[in-house]
PDB file of N, CA and C in Angstrom:
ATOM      1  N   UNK A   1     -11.903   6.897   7.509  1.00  0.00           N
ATOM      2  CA  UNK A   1     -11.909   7.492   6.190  1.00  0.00           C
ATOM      3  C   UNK A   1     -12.965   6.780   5.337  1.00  0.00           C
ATOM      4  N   UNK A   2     -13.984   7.630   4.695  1.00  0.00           N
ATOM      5  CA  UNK A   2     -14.668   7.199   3.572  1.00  0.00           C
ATOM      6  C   UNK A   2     -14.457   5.948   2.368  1.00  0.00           C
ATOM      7  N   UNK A   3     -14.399   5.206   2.286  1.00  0.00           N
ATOM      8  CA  UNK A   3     -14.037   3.928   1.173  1.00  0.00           C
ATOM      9  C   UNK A   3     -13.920   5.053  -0.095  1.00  0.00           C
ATOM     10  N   UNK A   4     -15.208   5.513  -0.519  1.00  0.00           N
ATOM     11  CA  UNK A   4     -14.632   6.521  -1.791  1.00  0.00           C
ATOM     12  C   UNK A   4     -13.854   7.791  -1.834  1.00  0.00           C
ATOM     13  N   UNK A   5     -13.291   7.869  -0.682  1.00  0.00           N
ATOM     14  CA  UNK A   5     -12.106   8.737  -0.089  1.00  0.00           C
ATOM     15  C   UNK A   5     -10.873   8.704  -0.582  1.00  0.00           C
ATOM     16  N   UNK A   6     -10.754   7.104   0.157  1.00  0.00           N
ATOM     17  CA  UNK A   6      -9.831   6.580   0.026  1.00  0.00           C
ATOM     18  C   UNK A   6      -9.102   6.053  -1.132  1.00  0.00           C
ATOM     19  N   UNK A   7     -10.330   5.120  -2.072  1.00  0.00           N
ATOM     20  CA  UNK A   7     -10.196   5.217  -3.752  1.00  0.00           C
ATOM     21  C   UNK A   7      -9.404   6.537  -4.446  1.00  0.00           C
ATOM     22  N   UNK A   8     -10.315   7.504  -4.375  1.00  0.00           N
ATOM     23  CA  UNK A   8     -10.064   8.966  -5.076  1.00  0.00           C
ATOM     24  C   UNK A   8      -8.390   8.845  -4.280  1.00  0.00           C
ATOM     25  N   UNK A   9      -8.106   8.842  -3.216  1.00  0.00           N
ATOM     26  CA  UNK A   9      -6.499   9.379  -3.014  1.00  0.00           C
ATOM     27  C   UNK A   9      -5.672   8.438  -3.634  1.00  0.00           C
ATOM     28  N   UNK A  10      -6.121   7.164  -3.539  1.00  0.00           N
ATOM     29  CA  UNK A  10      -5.012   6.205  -4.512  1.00  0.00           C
ATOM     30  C   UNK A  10      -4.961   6.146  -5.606  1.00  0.00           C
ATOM     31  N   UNK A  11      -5.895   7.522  -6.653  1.00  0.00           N
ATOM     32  CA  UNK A  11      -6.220   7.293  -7.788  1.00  0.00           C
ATOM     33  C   UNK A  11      -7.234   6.680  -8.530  1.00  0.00           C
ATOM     34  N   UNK A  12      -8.217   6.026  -7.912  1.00  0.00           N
ATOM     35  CA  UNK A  12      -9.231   5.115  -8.480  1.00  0.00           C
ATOM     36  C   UNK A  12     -10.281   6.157  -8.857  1.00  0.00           C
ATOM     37  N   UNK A  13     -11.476   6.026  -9.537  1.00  0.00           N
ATOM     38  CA  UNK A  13     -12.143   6.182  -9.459  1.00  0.00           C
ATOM     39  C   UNK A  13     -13.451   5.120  -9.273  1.00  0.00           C
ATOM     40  N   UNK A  14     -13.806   6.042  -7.705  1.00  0.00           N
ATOM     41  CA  UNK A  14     -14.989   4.920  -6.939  1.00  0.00           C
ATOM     42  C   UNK A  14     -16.023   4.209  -7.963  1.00  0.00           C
ATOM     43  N   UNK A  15     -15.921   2.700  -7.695  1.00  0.00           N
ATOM     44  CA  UNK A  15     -17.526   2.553  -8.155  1.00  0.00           C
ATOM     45  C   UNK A  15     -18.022   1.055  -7.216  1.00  0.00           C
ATOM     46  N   UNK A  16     -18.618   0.439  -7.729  1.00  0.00           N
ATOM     47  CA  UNK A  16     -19.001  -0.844  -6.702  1.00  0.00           C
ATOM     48  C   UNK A  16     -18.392  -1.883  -7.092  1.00  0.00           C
ATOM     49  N   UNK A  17     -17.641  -2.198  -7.591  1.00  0.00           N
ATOM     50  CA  UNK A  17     -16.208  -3.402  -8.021  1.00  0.00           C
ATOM     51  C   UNK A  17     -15.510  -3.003  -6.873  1.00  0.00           C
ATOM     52  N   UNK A  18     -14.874  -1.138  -7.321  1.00  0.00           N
ATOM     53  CA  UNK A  18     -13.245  -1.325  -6.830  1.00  0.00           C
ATOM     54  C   UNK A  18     -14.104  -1.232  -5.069  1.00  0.00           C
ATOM     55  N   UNK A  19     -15.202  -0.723  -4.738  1.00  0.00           N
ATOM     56  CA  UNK A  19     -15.543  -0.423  -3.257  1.00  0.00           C
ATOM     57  C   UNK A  19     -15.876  -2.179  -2.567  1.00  0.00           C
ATOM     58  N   UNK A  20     -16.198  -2.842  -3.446  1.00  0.00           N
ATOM     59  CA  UNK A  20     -16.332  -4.584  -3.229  1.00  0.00           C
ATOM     60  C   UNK A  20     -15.272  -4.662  -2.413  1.00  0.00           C
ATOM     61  N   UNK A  21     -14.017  -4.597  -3.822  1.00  0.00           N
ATOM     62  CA  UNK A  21     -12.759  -5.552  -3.722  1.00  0.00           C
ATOM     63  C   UNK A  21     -11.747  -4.756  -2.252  1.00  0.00           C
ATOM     64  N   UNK A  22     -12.261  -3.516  -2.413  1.00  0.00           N
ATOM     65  CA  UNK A  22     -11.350  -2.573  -0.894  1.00  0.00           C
ATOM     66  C   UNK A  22     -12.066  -2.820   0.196  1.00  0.00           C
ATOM     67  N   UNK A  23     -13.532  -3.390   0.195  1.00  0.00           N
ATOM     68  CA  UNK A  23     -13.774  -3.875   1.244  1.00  0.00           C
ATOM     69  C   UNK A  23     -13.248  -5.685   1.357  1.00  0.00           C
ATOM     70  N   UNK A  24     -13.293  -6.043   0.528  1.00  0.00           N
ATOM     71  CA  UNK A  24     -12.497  -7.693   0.951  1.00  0.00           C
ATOM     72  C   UNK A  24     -11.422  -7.268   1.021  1.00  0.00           C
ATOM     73  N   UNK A  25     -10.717  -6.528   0.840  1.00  0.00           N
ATOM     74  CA  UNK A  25      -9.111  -5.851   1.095  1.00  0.00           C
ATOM     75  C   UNK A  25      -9.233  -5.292   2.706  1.00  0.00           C
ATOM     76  N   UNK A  26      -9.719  -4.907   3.309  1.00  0.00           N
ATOM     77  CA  UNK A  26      -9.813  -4.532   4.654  1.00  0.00           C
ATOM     78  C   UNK A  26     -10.336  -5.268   5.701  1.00  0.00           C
ATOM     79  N   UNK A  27     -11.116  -6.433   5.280  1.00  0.00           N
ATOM     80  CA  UNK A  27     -11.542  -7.345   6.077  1.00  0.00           C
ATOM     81  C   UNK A  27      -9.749  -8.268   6.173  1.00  0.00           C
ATOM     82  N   UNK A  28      -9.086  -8.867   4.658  1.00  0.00           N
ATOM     83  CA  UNK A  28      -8.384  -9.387   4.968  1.00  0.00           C
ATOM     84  C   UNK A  28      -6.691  -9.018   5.234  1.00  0.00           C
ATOM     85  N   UNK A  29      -6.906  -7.483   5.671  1.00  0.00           N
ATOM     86  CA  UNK A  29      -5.808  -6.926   6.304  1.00  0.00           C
ATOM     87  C   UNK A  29      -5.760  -6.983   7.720  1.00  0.00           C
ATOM     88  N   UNK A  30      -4.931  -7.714   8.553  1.00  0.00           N
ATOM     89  CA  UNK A  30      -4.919  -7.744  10.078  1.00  0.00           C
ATOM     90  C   UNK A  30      -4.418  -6.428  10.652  1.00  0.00           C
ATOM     91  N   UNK A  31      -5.632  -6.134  11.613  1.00  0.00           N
ATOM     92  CA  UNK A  31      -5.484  -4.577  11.873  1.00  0.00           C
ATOM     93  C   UNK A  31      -5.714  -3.283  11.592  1.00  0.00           C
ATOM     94  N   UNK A  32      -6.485  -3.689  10.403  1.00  0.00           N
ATOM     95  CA  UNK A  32      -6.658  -2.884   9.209  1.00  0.00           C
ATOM     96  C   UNK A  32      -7.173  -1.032   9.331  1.00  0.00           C
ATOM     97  N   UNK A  33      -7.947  -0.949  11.071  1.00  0.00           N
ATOM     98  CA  UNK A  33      -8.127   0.232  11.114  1.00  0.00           C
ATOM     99  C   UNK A  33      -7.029   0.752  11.809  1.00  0.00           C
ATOM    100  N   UNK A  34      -6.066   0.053  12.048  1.00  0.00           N
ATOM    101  CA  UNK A  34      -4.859   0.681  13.363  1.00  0.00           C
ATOM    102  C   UNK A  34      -3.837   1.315  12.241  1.00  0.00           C
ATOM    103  N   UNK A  35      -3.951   0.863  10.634  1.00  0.00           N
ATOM    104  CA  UNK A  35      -2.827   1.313   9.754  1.00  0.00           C
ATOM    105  C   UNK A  35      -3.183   1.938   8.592  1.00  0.00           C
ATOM    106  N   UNK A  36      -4.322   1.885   8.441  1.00  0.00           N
ATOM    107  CA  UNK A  36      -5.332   2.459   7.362  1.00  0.00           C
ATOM    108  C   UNK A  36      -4.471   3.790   6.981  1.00  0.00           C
ATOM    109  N   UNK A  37      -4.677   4.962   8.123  1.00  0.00           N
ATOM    110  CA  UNK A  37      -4.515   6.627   7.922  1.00  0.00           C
ATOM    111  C   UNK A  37      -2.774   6.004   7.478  1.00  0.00           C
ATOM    112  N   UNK A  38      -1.924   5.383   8.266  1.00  0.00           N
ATOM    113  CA  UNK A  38      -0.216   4.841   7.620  1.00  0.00           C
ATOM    114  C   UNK A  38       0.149   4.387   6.221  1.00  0.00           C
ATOM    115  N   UNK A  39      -1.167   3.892   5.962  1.00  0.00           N
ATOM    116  CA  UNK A  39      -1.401   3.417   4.580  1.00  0.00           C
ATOM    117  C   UNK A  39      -1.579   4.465   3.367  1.00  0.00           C
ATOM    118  N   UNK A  40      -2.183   5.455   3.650  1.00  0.00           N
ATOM    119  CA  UNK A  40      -2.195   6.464   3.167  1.00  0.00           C
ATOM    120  C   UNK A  40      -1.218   7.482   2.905  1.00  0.00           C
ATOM    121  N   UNK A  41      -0.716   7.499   3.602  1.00  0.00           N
ATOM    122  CA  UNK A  41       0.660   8.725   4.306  1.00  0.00           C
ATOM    123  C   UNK A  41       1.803   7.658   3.345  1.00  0.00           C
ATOM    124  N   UNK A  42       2.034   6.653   3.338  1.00  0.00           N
ATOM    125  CA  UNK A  42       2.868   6.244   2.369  1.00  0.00           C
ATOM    126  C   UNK A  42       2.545   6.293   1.479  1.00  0.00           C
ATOM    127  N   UNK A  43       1.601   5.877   0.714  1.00  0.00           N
ATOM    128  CA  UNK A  43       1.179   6.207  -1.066  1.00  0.00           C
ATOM    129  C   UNK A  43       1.741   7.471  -1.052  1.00  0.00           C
ATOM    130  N   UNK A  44       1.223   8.789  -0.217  1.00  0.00           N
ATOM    131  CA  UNK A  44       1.921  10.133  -0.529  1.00  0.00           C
ATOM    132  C   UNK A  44       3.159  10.336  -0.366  1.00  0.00           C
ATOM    133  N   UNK A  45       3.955   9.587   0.463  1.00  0.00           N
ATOM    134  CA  UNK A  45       5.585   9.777   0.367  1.00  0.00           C
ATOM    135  C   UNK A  45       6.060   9.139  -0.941  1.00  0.00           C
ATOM    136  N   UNK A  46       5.526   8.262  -1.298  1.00  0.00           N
ATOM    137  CA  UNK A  46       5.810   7.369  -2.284  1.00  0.00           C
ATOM    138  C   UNK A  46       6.435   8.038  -3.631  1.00  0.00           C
ATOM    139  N   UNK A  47       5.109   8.823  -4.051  1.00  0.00           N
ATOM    140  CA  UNK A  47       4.607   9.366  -5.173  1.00  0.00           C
ATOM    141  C   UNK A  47       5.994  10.482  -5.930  1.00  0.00           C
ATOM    142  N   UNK A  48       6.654  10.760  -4.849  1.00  0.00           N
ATOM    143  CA  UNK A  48       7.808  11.665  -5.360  1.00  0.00           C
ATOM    144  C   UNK A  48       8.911  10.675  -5.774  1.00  0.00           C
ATOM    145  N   UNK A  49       8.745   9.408  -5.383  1.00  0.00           N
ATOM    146  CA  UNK A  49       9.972   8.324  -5.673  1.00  0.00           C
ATOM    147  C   UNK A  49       9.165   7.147  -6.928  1.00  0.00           C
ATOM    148  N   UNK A  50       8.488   7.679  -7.740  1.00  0.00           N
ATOM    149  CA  UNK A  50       7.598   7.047  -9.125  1.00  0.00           C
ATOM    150  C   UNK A  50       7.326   6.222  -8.727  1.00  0.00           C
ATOM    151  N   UNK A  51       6.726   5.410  -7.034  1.00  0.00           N
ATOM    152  CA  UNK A  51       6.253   4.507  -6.618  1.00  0.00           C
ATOM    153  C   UNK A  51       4.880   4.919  -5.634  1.00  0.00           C
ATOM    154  N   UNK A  52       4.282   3.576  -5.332  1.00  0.00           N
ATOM    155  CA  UNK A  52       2.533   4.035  -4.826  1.00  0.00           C
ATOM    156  C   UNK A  52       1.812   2.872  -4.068  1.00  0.00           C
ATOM    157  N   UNK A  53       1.205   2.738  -3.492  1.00  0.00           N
ATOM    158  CA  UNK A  53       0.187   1.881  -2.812  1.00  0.00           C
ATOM    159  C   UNK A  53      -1.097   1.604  -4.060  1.00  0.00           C
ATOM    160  N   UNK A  54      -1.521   0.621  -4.302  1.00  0.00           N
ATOM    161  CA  UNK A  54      -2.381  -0.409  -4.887  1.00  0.00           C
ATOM    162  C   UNK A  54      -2.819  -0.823  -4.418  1.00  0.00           C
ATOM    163  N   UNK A  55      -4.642  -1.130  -5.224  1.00  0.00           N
ATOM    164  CA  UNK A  55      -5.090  -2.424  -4.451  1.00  0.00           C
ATOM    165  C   UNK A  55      -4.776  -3.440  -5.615  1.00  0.00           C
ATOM    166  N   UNK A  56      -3.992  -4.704  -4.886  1.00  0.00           N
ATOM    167  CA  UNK A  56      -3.599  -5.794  -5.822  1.00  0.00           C
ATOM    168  C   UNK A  56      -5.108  -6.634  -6.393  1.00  0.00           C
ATOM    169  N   UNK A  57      -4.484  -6.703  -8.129  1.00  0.00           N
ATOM    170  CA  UNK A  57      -5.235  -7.244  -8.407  1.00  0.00           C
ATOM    171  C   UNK A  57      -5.178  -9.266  -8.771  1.00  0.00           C
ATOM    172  N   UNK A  58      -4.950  -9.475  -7.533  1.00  0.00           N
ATOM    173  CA  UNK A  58      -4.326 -11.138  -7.770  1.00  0.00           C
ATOM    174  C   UNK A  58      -4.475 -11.417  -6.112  1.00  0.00           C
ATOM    175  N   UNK A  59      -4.434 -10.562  -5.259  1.00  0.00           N
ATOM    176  CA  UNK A  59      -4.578 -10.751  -3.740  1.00  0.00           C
ATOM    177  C   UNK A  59      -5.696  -9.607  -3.130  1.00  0.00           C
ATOM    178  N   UNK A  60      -6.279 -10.370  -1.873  1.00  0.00           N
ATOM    179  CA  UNK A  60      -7.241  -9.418  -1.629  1.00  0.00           C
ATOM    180  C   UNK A  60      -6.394  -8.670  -0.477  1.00  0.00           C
ATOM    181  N   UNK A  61      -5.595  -7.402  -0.989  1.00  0.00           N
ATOM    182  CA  UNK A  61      -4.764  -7.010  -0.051  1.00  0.00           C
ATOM    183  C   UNK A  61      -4.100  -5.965  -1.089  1.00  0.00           C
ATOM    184  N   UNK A  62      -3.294  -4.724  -0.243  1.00  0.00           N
ATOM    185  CA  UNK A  62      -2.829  -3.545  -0.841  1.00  0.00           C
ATOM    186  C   UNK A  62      -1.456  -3.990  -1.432  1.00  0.00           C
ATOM    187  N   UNK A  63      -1.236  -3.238  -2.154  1.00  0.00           N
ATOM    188  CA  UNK A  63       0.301  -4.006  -2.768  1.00  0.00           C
ATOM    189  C   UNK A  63       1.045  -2.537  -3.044  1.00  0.00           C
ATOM    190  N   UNK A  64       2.127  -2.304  -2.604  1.00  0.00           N
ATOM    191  CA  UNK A  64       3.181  -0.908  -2.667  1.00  0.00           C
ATOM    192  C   UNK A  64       4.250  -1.807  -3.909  1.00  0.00           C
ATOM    193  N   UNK A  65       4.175  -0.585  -5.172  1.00  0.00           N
ATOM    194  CA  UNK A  65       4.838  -0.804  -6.168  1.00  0.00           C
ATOM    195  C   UNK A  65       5.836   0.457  -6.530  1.00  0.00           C
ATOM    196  N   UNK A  66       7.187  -0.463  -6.228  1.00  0.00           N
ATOM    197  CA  UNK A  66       8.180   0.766  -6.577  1.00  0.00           C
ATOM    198  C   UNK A  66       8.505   0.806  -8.292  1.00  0.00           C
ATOM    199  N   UNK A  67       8.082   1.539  -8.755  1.00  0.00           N
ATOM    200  CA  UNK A  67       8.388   1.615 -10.176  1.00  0.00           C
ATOM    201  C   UNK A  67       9.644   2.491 -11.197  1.00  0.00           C
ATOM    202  N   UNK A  68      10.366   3.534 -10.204  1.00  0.00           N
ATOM    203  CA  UNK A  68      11.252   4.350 -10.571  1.00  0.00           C
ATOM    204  C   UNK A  68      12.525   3.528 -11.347  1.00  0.00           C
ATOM    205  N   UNK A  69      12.495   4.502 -12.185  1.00  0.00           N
ATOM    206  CA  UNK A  69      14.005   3.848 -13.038  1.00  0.00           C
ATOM    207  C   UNK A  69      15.626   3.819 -13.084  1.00  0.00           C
ATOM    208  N   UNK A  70      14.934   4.998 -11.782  1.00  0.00           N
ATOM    209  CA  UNK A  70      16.641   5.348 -11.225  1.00  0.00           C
ATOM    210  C   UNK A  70      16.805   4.235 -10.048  1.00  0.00           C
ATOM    211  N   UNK A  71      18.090   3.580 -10.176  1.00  0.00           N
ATOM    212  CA  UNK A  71      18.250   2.773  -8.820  1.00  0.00           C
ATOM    213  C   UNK A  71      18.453   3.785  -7.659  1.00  0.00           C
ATOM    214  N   UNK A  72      18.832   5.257  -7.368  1.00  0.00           N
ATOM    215  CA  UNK A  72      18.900   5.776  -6.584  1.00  0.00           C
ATOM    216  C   UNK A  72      17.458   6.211  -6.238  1.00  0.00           C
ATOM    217  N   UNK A  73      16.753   6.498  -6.179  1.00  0.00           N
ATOM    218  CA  UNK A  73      15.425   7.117  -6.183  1.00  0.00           C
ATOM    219  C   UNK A  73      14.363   5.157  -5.908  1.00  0.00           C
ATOM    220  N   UNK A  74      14.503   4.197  -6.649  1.00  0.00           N
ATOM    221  CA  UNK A  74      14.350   3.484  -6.569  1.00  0.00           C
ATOM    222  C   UNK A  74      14.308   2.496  -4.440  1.00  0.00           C
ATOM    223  N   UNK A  75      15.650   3.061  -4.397  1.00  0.00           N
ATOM    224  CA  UNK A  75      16.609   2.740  -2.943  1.00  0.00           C
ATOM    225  C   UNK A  75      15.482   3.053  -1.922  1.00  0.00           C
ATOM    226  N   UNK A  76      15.931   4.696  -2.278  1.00  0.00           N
ATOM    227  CA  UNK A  76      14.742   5.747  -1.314  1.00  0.00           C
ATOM    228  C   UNK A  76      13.264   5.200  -0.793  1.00  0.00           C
ATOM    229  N   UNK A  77      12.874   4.614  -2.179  1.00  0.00           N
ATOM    230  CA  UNK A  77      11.263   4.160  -2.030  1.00  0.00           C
ATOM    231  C   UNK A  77      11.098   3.162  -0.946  1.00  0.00           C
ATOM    232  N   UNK A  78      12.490   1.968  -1.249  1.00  0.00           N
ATOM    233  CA  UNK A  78      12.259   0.678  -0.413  1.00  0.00           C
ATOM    234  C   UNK A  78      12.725   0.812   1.140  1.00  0.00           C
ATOM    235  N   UNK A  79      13.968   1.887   1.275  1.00  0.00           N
ATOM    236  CA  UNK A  79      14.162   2.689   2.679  1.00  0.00           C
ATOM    237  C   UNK A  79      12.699   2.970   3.569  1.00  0.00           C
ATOM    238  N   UNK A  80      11.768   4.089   2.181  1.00  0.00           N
ATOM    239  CA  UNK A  80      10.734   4.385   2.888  1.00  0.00           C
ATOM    240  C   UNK A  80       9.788   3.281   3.410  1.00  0.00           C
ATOM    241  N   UNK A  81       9.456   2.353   2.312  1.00  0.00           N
ATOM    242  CA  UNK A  81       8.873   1.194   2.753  1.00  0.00           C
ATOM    243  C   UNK A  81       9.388   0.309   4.327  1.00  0.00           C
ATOM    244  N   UNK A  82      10.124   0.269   4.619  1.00  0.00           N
ATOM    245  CA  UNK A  82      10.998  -0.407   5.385  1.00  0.00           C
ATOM    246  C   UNK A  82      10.668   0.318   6.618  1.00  0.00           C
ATOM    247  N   UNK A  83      11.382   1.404   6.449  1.00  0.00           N
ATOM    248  CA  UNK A  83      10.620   2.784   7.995  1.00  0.00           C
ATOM    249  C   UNK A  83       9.106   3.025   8.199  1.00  0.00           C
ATOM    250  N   UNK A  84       8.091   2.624   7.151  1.00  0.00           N
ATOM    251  CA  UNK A  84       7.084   2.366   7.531  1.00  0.00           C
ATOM    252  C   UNK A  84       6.555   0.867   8.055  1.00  0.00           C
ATOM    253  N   UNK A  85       7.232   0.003   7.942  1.00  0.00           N
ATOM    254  CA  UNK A  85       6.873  -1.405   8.347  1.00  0.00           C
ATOM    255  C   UNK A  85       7.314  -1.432   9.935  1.00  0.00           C
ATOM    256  N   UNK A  86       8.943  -0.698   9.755  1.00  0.00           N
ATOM    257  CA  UNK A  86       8.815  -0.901  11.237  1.00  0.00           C
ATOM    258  C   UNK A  86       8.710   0.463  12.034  1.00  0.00           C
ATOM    259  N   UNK A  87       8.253   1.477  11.860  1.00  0.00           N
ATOM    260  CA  UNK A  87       7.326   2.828  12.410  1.00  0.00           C
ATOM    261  C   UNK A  87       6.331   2.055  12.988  1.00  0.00           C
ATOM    262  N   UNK A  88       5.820   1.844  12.151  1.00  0.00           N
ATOM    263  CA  UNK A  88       3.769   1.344  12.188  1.00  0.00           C
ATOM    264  C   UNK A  88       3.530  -0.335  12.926  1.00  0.00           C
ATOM    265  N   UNK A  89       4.441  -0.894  12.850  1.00  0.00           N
ATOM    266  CA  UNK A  89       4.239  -2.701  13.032  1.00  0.00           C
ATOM    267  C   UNK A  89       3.960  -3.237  12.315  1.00  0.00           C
ATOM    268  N   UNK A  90       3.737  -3.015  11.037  1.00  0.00           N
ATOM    269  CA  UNK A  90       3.236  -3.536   9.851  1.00  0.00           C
ATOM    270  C   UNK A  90       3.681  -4.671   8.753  1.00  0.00           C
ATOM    271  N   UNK A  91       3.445  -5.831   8.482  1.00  0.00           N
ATOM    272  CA  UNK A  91       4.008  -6.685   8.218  1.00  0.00           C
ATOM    273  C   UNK A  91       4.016  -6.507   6.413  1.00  0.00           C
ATOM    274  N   UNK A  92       4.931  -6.626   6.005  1.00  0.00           N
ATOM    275  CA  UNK A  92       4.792  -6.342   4.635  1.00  0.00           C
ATOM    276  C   UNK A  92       5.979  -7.614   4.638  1.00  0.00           C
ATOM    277  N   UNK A  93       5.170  -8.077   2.506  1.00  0.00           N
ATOM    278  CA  UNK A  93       5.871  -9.409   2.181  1.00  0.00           C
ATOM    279  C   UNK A  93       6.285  -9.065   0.901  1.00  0.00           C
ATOM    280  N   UNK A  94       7.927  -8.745   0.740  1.00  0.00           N
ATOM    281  CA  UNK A  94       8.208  -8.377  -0.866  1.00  0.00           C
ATOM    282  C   UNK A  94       8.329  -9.610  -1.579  1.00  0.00           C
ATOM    283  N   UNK A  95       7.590  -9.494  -3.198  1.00  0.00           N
ATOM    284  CA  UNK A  95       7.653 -10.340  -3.862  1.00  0.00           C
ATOM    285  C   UNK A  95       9.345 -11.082  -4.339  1.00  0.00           C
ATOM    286  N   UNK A  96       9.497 -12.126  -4.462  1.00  0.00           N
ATOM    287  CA  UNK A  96      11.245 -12.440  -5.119  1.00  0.00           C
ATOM    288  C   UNK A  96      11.628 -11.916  -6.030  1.00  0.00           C
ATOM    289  N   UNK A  97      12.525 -11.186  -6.787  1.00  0.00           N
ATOM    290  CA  UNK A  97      12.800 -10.354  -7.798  1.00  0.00           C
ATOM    291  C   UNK A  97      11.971  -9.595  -8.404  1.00  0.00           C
ATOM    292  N   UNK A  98      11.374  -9.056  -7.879  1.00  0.00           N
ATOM    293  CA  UNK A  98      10.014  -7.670  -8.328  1.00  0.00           C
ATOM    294  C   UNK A  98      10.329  -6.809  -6.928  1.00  0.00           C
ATOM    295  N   UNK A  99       9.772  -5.755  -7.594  1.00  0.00           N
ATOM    296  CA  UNK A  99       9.642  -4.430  -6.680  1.00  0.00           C
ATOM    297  C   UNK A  99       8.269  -4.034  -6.291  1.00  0.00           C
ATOM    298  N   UNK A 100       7.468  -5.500  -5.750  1.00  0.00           N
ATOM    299  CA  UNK A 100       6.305  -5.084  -4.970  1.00  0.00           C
ATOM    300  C   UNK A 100       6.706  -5.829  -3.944  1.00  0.00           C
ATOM    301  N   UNK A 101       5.806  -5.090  -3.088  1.00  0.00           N
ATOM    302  CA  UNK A 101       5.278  -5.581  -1.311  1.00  0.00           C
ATOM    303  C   UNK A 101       3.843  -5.782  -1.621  1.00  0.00           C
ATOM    304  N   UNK A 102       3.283  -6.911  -0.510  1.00  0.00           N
ATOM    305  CA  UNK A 102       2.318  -6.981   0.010  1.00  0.00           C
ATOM    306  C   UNK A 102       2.081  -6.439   1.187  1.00  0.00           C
ATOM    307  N   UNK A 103       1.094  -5.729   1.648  1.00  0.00           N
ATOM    308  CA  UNK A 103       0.444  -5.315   3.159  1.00  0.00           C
ATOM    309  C   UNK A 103       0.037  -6.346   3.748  1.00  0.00           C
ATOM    310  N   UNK A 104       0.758  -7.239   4.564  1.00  0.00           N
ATOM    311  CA  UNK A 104      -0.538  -7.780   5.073  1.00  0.00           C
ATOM    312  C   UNK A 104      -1.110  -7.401   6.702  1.00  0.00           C
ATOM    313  N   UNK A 105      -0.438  -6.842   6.871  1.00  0.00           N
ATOM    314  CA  UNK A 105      -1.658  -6.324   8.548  1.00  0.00           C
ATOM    315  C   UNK A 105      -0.339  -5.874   9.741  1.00  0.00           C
ATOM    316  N   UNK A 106      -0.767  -5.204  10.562  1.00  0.00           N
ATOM    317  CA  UNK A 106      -0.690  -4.972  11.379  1.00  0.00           C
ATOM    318  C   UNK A 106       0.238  -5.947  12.226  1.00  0.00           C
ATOM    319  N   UNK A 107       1.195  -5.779  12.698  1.00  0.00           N
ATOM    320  CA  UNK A 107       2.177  -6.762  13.857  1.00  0.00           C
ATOM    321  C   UNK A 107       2.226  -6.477  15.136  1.00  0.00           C
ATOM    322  N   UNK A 108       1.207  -6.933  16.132  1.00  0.00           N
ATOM    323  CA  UNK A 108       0.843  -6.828  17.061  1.00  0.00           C
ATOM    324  C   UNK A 108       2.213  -6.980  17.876  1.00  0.00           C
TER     325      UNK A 108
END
């Protein structure tokens, strides 16, 4: 997938910062082309549960933020998160009392 593809589907609009920082974001994702298209496909499941895939701005790495206000709908998001970590092999690291994950790569 295109880098300014990929921007435009997560919402960004491309320029040479955010295409920098998504390329140091893909160098330091392990695996990064084996989960890329998985990476994607969740931001879009996401999006119906007021949560989404990010590129974090504090780590060079994607960050999935559940933001919904309903704890039921809320649930759903982190279910989905969860069936994609272990669908895909994907190692994800939730923050301690926040409702983000980190991506970090691929689990061989």
């Amino acid at each position: 997938m295109q880098k300014e593809a990929m921007l435009t589907q997560l919402g960004y609009v491309p320029n040479d910062a955010l295409l920098k920082q998504l390329q140091k974001i893909e160098g330091n994702t392990v695996g990064y082309e084996k989960i890329q298209k998985h990476i994607m496909d969740l931001h879009d499941h996401l999006k119906v549960d007021d949560s989404y895939v990010a590129m974090s701005n504090t780590n060079d790495c994607f960050k999935i933020k559940i933001d919904s206000q309903s704890p039921e709908i809320a649930k759903e998001a982190h279910e989905k998160v969860k069936h994609f970590s272990e669908k895909y092999k994907v190692t994800v690291n939730k923050l301690e009392n926040k409702n983000t994950y980190y991506i970090v790569g691929f689990n061989h």
